[in-house]
Protein backbone atom coordinates (compact mmCIF):
# COMPACT_ATOMS: atom_id res chain seq x y z
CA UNK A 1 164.64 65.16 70.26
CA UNK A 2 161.81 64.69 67.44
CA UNK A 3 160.50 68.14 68.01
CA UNK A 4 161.00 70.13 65.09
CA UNK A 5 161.32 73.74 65.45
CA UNK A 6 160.98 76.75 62.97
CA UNK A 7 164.31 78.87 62.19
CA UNK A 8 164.87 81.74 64.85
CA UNK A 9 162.74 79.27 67.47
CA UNK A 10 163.72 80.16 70.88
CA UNK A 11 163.64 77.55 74.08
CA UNK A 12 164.76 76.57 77.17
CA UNK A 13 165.88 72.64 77.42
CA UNK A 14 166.09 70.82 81.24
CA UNK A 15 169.04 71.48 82.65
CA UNK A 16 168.94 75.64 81.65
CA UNK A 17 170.29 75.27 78.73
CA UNK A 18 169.23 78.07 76.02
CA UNK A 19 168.66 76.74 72.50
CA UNK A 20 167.90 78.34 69.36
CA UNK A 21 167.16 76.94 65.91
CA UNK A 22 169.33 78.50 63.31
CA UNK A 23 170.40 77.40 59.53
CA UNK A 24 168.94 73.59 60.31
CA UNK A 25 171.21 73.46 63.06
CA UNK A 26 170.35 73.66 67.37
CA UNK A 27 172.55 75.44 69.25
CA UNK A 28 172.32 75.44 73.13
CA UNK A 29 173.92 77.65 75.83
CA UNK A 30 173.54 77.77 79.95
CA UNK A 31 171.00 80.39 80.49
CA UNK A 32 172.89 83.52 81.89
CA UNK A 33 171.00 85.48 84.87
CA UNK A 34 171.25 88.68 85.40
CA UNK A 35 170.69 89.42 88.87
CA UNK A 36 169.61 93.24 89.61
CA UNK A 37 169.45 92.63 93.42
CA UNK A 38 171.51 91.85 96.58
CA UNK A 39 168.91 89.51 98.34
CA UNK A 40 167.63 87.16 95.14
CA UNK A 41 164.44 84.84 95.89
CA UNK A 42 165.61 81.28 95.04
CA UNK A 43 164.83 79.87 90.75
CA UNK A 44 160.99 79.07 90.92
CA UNK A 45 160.17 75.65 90.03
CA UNK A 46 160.74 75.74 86.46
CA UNK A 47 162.64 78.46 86.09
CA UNK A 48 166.30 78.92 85.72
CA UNK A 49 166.85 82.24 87.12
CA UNK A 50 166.66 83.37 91.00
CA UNK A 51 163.85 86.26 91.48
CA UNK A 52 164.15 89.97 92.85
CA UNK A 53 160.17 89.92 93.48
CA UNK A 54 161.20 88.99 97.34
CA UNK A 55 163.98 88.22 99.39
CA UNK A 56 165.66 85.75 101.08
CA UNK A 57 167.81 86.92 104.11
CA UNK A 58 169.59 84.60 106.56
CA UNK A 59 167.86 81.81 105.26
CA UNK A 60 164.37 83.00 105.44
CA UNK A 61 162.12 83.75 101.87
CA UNK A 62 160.88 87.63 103.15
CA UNK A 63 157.76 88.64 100.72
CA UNK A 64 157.92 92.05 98.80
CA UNK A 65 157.37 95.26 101.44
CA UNK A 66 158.12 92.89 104.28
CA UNK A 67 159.21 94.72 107.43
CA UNK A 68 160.93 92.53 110.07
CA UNK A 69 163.40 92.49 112.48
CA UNK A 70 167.08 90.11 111.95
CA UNK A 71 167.51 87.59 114.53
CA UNK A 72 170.43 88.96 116.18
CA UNK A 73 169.75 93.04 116.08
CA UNK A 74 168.39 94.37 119.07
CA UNK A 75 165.98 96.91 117.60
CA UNK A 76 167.41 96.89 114.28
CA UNK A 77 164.85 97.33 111.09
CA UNK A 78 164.53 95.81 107.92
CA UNK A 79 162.57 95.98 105.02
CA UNK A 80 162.50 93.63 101.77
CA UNK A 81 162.42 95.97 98.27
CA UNK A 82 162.60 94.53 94.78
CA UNK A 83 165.53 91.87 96.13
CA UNK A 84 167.05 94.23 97.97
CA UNK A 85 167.37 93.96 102.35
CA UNK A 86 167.56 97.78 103.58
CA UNK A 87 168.28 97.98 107.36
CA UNK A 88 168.42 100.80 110.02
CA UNK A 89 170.02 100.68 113.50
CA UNK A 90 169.01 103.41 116.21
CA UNK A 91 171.59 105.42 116.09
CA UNK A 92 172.72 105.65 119.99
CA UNK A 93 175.02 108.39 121.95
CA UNK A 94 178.35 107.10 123.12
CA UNK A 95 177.56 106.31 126.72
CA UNK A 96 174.37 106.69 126.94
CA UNK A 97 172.26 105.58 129.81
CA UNK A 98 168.52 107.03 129.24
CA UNK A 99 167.07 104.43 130.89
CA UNK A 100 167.57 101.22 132.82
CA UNK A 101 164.55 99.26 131.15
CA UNK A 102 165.23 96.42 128.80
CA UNK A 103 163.37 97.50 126.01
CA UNK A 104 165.94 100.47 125.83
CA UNK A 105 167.51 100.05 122.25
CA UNK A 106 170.95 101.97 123.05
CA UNK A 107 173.47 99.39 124.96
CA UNK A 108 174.51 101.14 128.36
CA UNK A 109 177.41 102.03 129.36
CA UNK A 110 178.28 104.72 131.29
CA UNK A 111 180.85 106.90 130.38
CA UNK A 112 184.04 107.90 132.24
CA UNK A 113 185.31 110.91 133.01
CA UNK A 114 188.63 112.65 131.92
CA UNK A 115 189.58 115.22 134.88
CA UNK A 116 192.46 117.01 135.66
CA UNK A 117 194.70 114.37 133.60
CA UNK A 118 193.45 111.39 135.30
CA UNK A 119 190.35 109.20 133.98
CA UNK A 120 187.99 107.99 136.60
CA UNK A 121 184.97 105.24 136.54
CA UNK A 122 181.40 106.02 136.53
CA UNK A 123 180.25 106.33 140.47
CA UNK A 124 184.03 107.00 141.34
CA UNK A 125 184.27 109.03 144.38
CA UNK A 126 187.82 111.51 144.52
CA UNK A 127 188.94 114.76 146.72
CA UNK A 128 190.09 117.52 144.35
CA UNK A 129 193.35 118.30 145.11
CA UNK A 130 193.90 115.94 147.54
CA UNK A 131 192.44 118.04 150.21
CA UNK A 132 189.42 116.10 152.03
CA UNK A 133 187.72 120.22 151.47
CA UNK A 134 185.96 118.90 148.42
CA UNK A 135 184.30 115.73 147.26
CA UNK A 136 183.95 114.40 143.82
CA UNK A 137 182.21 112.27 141.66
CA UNK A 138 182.09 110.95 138.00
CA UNK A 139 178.57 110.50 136.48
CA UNK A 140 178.41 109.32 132.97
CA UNK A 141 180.74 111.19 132.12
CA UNK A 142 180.79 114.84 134.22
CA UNK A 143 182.30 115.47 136.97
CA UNK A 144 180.35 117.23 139.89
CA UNK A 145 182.63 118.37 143.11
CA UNK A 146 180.82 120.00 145.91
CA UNK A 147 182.55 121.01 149.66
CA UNK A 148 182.68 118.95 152.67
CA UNK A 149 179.93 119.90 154.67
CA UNK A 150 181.24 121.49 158.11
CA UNK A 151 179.11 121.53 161.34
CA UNK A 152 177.33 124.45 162.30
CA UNK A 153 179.31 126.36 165.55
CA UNK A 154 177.69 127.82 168.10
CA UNK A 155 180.11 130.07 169.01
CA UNK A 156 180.37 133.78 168.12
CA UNK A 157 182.52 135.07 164.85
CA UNK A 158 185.46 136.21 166.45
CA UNK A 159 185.89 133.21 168.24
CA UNK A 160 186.16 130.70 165.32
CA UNK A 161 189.52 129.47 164.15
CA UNK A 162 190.38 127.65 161.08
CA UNK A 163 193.98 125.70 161.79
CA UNK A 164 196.75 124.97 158.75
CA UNK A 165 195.54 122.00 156.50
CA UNK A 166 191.98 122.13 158.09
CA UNK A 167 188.22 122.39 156.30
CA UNK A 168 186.38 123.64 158.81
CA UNK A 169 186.51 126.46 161.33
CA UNK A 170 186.37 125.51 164.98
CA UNK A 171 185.95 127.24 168.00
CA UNK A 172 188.25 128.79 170.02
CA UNK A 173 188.17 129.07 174.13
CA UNK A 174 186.94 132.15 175.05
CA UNK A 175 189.79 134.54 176.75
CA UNK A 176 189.94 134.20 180.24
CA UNK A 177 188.43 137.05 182.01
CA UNK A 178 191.14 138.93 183.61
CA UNK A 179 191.06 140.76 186.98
């Protein structure tokens, strides 16, 4: 190309080609680029090679040390090191429900409850043992049973009565006073 170059001259041509000078003769090869990182900056103008002094990541350039956020993880972190896109997720309990406020990283759903060979839904309401003695309920995941309330009797001890199949004691008629 009317340049002359010394033997052992190194250059790059357009195009990224690689020449060398050697024995009178120019021979040219596509530059090869090594790239040391996952998240390569685009060639610079000029240059032949993508860069690991940045990042790009989906489609945005990110500047070395950049911390940011991806566009579809709730609460997920990233940061931008020598080419390279680290992220960290929260790492949330199966189930959890801390709290019912947006900002909450951890999805919510609440958790079901194995019991007794059957699986019930959070809020479910059951009888244990099919008795109506005892109520249940699953919440996130336990299961809390407490007895039937029964009404307070105003009747002495010896006259209450609890019946076959029944919860709660009721009164009996006093005896009829004989004589």
């Amino acid at each position: 190309r009317g340049i002359p170059w010394e033997p052992g001259a190194h250059w790059t041509e357009p195009g990224c080609q690689s020449c060398t000078c050697q024995g009178g003769r120019v021979l040219c090869d596509t530059v090869s680029c090594s790239v040391p990182c996952s998240h390569p900056l685009p060639a610079p103008a000029g240059g032949c090679c993508p860069t690991c002094t940045g990042c790009l990541h989906e489609g945005v350039a990110r500047a070395e040390g950049d911390v940011f956020s991806p566009s579809d993880g709730n609460c997920t972190i990233c940061v931008c090191l020598a080419g390279n896109v680290s992220c960290l997720s929260p790492e949330c309990p199966p189930g959890s429900c801390p709290s019912p406020s947006p900002s909450d990283c951890c999805s919510c759903t609440p958790a079901k409850c194995n019991f007794r060979g059957h699986t019930y839904a959070h809020g479910a309401r059951f009888s244990l043992d099919g008795d109506d003695c005892t109520t249940c309920v699953c919440q996130g995941g336990e299961v809390e049973c407490s007895f039937t309330p029964c009404p307070v009797l105003d009747c002495p001890q010896h006259q209450r009565h609890l019946g076959p199949g029944q919860c709660c004691s009721t009164c009996r008629d006093p005896p009829a006073p004989a004589g």
